[in-house]
N, C-alpha and C. Protein backbone atom coordinates (compact mmCIF):
# COMPACT_ATOMS: atom_id res chain seq x y z
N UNK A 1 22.28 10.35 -23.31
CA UNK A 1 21.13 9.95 -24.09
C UNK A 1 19.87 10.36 -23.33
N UNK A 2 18.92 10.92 -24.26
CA UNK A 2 18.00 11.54 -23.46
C UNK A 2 16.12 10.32 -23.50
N UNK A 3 16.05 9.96 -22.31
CA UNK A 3 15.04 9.02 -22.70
C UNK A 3 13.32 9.73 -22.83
N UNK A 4 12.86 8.90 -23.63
CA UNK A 4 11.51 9.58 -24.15
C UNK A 4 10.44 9.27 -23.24
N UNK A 5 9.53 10.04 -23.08
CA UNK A 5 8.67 9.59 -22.32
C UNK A 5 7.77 8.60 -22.62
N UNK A 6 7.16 7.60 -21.27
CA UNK A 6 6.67 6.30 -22.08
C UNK A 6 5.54 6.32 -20.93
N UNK A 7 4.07 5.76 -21.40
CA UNK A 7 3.27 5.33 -20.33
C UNK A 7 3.50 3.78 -20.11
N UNK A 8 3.61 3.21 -18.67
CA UNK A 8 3.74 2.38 -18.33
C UNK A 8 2.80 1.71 -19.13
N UNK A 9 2.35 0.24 -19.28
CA UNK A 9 1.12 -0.49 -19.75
C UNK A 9 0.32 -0.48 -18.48
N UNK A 10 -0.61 -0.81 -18.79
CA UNK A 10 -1.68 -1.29 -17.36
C UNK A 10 -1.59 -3.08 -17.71
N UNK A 11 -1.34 -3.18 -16.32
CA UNK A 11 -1.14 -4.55 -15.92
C UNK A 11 -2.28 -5.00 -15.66
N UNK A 12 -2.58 -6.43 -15.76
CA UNK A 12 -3.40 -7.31 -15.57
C UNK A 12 -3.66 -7.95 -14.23
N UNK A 13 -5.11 -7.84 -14.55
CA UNK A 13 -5.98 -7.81 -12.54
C UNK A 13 -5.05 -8.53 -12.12
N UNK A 14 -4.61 -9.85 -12.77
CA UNK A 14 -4.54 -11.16 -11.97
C UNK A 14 -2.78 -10.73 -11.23
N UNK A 15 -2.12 -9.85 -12.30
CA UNK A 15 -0.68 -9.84 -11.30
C UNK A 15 -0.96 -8.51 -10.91
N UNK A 16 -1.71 -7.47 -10.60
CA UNK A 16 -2.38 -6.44 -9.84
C UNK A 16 -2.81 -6.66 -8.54
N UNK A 17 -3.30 -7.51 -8.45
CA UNK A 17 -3.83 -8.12 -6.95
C UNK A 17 -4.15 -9.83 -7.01
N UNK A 18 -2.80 -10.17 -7.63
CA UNK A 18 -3.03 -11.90 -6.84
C UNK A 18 -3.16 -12.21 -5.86
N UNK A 19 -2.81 -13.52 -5.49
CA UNK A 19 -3.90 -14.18 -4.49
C UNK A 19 -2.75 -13.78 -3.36
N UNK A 20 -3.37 -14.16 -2.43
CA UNK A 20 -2.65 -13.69 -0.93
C UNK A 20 -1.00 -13.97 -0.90
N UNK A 21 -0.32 -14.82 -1.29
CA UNK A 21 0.99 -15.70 -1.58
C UNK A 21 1.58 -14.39 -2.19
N UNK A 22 1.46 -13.52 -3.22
CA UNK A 22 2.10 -12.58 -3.22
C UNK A 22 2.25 -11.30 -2.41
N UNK A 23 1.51 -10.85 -1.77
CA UNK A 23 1.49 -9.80 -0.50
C UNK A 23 2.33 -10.31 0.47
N UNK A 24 3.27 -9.40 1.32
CA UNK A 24 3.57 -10.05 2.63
C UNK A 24 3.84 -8.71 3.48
N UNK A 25 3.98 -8.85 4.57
CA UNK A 25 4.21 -7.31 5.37
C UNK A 25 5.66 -6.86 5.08
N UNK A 26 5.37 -5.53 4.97
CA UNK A 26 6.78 -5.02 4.99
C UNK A 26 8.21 -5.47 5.90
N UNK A 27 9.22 -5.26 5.98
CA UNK A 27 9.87 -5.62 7.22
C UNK A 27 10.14 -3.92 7.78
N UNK A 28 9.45 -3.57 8.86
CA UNK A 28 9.35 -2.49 9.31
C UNK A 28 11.23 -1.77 9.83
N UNK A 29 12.10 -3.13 10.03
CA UNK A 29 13.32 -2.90 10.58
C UNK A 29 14.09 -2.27 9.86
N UNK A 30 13.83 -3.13 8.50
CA UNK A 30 14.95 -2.40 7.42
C UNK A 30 13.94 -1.17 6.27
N UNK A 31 14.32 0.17 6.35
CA UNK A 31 13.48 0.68 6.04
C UNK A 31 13.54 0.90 4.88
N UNK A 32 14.89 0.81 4.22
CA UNK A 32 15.74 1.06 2.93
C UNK A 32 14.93 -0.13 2.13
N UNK A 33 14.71 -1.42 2.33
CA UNK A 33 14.00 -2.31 1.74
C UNK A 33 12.95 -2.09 1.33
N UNK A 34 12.22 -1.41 2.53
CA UNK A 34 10.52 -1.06 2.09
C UNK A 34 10.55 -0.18 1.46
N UNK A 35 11.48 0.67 1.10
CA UNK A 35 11.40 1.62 0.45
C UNK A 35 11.70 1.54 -0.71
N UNK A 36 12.54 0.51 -1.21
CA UNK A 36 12.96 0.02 -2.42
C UNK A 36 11.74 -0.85 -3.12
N UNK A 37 10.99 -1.10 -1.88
CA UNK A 37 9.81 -2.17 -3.02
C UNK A 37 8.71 -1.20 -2.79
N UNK A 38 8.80 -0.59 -2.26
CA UNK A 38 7.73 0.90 -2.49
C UNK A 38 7.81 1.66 -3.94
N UNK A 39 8.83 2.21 -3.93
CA UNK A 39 9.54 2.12 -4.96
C UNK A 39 9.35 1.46 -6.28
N UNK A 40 10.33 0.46 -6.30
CA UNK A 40 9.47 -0.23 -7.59
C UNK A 40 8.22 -0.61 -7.92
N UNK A 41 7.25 -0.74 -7.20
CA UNK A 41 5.98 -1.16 -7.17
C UNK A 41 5.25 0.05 -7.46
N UNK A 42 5.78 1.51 -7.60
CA UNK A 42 4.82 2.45 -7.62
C UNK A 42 5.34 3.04 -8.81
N UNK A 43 6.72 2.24 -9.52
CA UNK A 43 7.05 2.25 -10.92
C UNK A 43 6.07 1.25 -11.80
N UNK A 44 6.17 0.14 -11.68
CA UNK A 44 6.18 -1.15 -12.50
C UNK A 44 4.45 -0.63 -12.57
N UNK A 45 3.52 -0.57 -11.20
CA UNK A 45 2.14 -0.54 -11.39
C UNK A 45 1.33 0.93 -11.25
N UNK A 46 2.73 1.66 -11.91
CA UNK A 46 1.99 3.25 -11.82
C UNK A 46 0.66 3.22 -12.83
N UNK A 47 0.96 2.96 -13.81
CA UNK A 47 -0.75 2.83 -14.80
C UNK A 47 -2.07 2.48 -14.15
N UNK A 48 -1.68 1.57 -13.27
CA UNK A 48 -3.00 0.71 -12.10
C UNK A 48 -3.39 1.66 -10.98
N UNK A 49 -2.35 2.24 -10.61
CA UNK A 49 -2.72 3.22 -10.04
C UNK A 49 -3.26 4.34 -10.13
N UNK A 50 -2.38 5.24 -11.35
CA UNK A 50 -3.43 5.75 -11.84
C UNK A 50 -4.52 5.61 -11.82
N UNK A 51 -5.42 4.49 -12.52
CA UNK A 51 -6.82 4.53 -13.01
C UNK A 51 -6.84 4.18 -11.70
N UNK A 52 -6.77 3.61 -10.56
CA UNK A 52 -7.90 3.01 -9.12
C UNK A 52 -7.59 5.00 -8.74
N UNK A 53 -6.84 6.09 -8.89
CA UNK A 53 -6.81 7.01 -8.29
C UNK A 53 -8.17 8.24 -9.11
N UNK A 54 -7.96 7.71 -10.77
CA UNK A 54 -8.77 8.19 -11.50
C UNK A 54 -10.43 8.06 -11.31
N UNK A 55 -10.61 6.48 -10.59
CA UNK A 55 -11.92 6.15 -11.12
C UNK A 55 -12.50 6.89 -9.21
N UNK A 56 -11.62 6.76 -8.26
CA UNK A 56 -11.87 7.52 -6.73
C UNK A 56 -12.15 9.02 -6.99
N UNK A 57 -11.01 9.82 -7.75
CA UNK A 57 -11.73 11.19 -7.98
C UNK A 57 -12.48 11.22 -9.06
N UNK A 58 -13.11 10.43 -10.01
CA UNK A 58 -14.49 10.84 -10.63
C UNK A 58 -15.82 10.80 -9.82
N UNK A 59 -15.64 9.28 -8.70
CA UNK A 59 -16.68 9.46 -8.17
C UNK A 59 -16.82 10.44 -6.82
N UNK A 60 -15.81 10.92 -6.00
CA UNK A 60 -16.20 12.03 -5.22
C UNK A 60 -16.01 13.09 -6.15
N UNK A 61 -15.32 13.58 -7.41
CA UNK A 61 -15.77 14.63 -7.92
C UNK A 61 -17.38 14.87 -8.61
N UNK A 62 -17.84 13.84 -8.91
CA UNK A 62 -19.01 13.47 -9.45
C UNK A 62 -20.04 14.33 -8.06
N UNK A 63 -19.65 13.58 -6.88
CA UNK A 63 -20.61 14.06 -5.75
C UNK A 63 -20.57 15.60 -4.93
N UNK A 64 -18.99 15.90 -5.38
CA UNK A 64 -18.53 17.51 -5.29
C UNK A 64 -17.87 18.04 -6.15
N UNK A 65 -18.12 18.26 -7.07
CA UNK A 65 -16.80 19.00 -8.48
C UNK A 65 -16.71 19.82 -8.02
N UNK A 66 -16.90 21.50 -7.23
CA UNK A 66 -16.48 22.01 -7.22
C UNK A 66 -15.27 21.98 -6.26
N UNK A 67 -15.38 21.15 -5.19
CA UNK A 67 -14.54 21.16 -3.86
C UNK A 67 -13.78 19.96 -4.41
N UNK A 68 -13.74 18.86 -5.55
CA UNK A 68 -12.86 18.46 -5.69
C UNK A 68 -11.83 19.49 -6.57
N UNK A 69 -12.23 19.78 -8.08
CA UNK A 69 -11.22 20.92 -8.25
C UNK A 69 -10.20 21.63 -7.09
N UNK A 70 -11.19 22.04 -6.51
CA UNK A 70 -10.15 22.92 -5.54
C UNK A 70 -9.55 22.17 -5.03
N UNK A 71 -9.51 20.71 -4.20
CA UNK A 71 -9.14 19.99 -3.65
C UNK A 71 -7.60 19.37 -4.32
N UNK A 72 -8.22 19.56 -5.67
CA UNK A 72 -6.49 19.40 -6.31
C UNK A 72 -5.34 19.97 -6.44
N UNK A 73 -6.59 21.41 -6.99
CA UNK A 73 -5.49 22.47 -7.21
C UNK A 73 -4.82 22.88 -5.90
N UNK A 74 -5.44 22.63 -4.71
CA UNK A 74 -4.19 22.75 -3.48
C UNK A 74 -3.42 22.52 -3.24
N UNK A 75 -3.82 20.89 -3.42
CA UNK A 75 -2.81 19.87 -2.81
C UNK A 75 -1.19 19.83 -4.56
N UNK A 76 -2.01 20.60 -5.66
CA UNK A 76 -1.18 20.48 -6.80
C UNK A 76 -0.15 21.89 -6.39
N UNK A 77 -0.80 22.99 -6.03
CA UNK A 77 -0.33 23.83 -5.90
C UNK A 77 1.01 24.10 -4.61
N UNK A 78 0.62 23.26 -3.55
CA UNK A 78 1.50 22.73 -2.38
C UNK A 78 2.68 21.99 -2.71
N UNK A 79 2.45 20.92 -3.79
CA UNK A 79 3.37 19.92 -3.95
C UNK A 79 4.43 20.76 -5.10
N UNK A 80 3.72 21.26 -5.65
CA UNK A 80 4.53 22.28 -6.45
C UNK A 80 6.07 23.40 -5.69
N UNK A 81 5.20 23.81 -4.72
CA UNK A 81 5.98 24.96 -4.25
C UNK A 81 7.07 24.20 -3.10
N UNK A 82 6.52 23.13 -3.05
CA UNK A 82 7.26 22.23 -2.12
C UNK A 82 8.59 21.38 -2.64
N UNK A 83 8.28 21.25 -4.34
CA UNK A 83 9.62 20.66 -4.95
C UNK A 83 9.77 21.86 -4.96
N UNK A 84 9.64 23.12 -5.46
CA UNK A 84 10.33 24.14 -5.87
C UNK A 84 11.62 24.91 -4.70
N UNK A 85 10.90 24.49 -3.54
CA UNK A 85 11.59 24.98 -2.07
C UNK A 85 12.99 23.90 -1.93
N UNK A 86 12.40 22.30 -2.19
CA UNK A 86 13.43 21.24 -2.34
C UNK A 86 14.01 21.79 -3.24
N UNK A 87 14.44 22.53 -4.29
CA UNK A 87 15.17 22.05 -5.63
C UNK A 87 16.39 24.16 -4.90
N UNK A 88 15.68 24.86 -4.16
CA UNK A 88 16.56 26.16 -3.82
C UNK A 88 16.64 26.28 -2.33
N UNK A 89 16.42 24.95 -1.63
CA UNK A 89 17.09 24.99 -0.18
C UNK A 89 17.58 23.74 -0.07
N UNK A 90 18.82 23.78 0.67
CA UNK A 90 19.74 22.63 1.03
C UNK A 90 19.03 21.38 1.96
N UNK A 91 18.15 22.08 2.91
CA UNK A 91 18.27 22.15 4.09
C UNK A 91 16.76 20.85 3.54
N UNK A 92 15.65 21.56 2.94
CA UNK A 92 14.27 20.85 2.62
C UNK A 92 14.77 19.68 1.39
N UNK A 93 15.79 19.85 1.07
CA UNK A 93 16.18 19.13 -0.16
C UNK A 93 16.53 17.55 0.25
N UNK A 94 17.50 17.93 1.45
CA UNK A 94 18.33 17.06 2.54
C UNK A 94 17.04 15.95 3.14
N UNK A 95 15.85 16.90 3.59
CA UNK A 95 15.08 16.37 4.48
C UNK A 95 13.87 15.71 3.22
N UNK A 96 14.02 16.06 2.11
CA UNK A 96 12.95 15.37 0.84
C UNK A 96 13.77 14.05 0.59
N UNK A 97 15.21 14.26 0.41
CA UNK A 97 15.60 12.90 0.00
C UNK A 97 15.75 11.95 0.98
N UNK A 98 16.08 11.99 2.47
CA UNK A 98 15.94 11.36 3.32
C UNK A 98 14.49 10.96 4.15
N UNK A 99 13.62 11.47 3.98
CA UNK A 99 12.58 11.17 4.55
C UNK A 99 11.18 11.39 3.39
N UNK A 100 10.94 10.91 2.32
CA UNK A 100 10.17 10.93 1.50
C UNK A 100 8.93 10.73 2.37
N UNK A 101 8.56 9.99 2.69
CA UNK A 101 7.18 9.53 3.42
C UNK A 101 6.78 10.69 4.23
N UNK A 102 7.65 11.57 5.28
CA UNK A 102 7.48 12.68 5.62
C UNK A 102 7.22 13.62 5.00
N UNK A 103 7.67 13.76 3.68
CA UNK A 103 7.96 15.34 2.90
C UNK A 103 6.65 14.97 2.31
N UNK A 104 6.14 14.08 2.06
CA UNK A 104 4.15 13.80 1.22
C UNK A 104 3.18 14.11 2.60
N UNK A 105 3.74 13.49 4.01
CA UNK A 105 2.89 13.73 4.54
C UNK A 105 3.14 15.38 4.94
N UNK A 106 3.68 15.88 5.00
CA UNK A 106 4.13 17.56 5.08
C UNK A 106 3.60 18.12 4.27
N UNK A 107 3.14 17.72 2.98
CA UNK A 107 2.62 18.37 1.96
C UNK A 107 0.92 17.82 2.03
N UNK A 108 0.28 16.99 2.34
CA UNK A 108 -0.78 16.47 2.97
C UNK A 108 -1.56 17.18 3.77
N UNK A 109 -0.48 17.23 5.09
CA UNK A 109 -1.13 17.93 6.02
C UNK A 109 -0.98 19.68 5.64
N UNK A 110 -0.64 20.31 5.16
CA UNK A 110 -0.22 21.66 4.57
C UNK A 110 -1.50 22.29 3.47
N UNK A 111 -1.72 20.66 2.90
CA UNK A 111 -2.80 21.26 2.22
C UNK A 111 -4.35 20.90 2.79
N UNK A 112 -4.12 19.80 3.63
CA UNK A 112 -5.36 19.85 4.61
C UNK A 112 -5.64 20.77 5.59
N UNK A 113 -4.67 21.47 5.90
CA UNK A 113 -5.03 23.04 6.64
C UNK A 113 -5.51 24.18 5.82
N UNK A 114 -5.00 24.03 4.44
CA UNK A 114 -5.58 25.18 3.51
C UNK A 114 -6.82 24.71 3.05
N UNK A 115 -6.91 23.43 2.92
CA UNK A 115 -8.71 22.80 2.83
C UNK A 115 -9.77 23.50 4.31
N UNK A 116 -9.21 23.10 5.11
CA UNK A 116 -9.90 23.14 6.39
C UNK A 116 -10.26 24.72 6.37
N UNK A 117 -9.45 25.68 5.85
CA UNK A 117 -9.76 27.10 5.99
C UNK A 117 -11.22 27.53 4.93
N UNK A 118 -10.99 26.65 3.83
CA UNK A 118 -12.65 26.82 2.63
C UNK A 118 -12.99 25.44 3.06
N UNK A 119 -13.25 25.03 3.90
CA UNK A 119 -14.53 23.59 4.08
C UNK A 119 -14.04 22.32 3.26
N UNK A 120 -13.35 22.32 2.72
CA UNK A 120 -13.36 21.04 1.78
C UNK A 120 -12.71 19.78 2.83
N UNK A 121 -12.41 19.75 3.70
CA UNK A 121 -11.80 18.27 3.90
C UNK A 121 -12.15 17.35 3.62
N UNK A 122 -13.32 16.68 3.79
CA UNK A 122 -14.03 15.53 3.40
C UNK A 122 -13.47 15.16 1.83
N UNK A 123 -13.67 16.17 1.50
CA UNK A 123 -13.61 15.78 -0.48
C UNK A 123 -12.26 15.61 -0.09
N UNK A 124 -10.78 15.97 0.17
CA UNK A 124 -9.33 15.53 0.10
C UNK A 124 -9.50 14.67 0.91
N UNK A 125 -10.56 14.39 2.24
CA UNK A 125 -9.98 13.24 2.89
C UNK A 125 -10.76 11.75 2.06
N UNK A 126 -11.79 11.74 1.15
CA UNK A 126 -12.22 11.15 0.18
C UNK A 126 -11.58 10.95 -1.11
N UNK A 127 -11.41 12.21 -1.68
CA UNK A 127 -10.98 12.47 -2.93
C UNK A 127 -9.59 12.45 -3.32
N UNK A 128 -8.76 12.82 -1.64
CA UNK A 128 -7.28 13.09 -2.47
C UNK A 128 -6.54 11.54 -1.75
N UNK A 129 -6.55 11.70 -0.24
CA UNK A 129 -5.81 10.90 0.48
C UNK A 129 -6.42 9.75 0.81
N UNK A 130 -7.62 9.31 0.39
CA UNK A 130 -7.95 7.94 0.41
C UNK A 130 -7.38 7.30 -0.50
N UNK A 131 -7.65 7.48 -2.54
CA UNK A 131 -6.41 6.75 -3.08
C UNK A 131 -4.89 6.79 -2.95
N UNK A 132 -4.53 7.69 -2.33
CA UNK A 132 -3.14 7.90 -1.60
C UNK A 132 -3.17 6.55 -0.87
N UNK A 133 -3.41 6.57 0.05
CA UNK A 133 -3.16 5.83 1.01
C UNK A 133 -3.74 4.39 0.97
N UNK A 134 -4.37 3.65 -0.41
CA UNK A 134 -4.77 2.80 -1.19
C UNK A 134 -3.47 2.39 -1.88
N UNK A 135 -3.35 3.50 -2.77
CA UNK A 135 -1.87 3.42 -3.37
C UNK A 135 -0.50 2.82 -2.39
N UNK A 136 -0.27 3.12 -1.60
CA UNK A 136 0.77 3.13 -0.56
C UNK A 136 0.86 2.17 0.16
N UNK A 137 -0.67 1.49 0.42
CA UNK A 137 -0.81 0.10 1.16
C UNK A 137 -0.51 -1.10 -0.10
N UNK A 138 -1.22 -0.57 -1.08
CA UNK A 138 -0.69 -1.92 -2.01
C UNK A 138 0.65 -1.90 -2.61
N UNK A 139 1.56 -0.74 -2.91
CA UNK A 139 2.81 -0.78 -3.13
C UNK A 139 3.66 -1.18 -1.85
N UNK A 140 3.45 -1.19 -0.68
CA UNK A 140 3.89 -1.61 0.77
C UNK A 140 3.99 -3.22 0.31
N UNK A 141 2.81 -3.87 0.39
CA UNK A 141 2.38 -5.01 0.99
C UNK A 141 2.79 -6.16 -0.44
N UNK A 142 2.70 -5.46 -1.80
CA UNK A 142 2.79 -6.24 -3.20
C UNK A 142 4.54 -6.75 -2.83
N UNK A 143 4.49 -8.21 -2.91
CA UNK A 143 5.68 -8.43 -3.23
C UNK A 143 6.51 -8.30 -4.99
N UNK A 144 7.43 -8.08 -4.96
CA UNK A 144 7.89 -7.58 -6.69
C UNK A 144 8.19 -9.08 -7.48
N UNK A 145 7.93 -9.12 -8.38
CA UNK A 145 8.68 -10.48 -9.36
C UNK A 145 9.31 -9.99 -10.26
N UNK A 146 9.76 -10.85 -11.47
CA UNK A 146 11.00 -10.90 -11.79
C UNK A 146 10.57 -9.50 -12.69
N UNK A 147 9.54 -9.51 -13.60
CA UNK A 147 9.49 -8.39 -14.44
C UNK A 147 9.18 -7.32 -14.38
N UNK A 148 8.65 -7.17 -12.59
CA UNK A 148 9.19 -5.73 -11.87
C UNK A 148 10.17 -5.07 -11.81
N UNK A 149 11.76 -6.05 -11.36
CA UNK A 149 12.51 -5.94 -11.34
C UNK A 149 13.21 -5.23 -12.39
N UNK A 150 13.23 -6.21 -13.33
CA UNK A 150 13.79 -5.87 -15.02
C UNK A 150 13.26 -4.42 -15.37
N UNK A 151 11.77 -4.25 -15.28
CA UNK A 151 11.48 -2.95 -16.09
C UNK A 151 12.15 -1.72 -15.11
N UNK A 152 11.72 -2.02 -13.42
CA UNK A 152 12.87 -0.90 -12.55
C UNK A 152 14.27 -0.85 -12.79
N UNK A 153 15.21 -1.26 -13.45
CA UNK A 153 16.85 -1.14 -13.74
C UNK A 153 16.56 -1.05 -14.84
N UNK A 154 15.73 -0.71 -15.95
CA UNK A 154 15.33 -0.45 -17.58
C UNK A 154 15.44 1.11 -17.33
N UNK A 155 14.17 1.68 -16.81
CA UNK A 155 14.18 2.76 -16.10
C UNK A 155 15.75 3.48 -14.87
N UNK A 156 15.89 2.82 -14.19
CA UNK A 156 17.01 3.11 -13.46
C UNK A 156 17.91 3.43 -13.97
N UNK A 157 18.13 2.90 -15.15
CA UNK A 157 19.69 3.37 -15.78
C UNK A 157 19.17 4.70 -17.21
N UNK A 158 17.54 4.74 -17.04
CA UNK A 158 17.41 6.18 -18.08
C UNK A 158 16.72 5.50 -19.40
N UNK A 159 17.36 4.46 -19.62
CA UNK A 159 16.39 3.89 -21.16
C UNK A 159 14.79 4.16 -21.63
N UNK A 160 14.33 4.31 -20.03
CA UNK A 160 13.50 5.13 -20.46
C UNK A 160 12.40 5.74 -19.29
N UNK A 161 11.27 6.90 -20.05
CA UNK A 161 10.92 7.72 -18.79
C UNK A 161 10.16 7.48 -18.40
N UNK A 162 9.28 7.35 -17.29
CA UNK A 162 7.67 7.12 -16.92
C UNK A 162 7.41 8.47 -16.52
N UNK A 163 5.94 8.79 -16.07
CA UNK A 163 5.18 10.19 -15.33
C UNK A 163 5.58 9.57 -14.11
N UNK A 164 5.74 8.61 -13.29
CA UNK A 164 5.98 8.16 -12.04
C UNK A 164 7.53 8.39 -11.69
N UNK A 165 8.27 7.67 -12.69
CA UNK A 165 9.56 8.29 -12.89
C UNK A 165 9.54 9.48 -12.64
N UNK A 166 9.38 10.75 -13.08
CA UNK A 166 9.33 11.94 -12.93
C UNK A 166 8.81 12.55 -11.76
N UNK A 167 7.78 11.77 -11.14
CA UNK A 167 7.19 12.14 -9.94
C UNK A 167 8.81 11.73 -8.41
N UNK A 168 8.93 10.89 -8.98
CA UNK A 168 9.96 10.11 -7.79
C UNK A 168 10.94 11.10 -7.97
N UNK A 169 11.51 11.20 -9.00
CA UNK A 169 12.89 12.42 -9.52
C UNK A 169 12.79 13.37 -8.32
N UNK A 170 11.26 14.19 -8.40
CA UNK A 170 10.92 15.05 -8.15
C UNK A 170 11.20 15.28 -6.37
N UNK A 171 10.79 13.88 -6.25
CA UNK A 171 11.29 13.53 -4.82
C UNK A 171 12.35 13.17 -4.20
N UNK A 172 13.45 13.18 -5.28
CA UNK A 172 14.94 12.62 -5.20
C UNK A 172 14.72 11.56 -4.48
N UNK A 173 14.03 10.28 -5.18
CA UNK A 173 13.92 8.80 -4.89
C UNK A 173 14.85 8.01 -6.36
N UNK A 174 15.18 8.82 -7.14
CA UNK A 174 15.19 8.05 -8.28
C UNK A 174 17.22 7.98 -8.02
N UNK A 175 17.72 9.10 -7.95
CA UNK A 175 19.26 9.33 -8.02
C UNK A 175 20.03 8.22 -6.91
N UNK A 176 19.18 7.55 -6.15
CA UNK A 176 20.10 6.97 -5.28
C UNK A 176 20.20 5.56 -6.12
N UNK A 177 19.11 5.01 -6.86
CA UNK A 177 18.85 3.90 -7.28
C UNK A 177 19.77 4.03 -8.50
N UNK A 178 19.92 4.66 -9.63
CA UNK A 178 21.08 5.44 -10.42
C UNK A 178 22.29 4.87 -10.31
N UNK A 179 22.52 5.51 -9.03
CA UNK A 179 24.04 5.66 -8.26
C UNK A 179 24.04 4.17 -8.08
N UNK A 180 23.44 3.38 -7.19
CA UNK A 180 23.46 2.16 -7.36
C UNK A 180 23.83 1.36 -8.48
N UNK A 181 23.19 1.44 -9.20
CA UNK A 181 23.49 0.62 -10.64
C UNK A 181 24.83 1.32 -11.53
N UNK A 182 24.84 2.04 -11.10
CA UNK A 182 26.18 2.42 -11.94
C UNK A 182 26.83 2.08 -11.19
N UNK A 183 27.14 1.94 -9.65
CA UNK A 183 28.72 1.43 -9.02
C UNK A 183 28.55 0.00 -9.54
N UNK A 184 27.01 -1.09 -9.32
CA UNK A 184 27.01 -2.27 -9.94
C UNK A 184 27.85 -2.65 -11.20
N UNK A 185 27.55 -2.00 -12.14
CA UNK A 185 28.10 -1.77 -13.93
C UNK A 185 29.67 -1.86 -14.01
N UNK A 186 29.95 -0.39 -12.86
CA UNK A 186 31.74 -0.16 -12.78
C UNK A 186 32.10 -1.57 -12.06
N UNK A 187 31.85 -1.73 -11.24
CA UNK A 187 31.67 -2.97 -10.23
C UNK A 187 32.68 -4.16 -11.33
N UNK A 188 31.63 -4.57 -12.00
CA UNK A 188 31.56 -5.73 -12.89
C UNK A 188 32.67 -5.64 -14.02
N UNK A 189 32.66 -3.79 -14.48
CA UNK A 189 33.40 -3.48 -15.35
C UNK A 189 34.84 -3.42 -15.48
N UNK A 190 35.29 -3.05 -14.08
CA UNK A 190 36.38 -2.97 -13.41
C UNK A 190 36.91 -4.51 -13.20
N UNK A 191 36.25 -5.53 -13.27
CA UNK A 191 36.84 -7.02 -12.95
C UNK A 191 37.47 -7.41 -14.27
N UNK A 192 36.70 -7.13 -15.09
CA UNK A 192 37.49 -7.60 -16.72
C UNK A 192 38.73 -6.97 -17.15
């Protein structure tokens, strides 16, 4: 069954950034955890993100359009050739699905050297990797509740698609979570 594409809703300030009681630090030990609520949190509040990433590049594009353009099309053009390398080498494929946080900052720093060669850093270190790294602290630190949960295994099992979904795919973050829920399913299925 092939699922349709869907925009997340945009969530509401109050479960966007409640009060301190929902944040807590990652547990740096287990990394598979943080990565799982990284993860869902950059599913469930991809719409929020979006717009806090939308309303950061209007206003440094506002103050540089031309060096933000370019600033995208680099870092778009990098991330591009970078799944494309993941998807026809074993080797970058291996090292995308095991080390995600690496393979963005590899693509980061790759395109902050091709910035640095036409002048633009400021605008990517404003424009691209400040909501990056906005994004990343509040999907870190947001603890998940119950209807995080639910809509990530809605998605997980395919029912249906997000642009974030597709972004994670892209990163082979999505197939392990998959695999998961389907041994869960057989799991359960296999007892009856």
């Amino acid at each position: 069954m092939m699922a349709r594409m869907e925009l997340a809703p945009l969530r509401p300030w109050d479960d966007f950034f409640p009060g301190a009681d929902r944040f807590a630090k990652p547990d740096f030990a287990d990394l598979a955890k943080w990565n799982n609520r990284v993860i869902s949190n950059l599913l469930y509040y991809q719409t929020n993100y979006f717009a806090v990433a939308v309303v950061v590049f209007l206003v440094v594009g506002f103050l540089n359009p031309l060096g933000m353009f370019l600033g995208g099309a680099v870092v778009s053009l990098v991330f591009m050739v970078s799944v494309w390398a993941g998807e026809n080498k074993n080797f970058i494929k291996n090292f995308k699905k095991k080390n995600p946080t690496l393979f963005v900052i590899a693509v980061m720093g790759t395109s902050y050297f091709l910035l640095s060669l036409c002048g633009g850093v400021m605008v990517f270190i404003f424009g691209i990797t400040f909501p990056l790294l906005l994004i990343l602290v509040h999907a870190s630190l947001r603890l998940r509740n119950m209807k995080n949960r639910l809509e990530n295994k809605i998605e997980g099992v395919g029912m249906k698609k997000s642009p974030m979904g597709i972004i994670l795919d892209l990163l082979d973050q999505q197939e392990e979570k998959i695999n998961k829920i389907q041994d869960f399913l057989e799991s359960k299925l296999n007892k009856e």
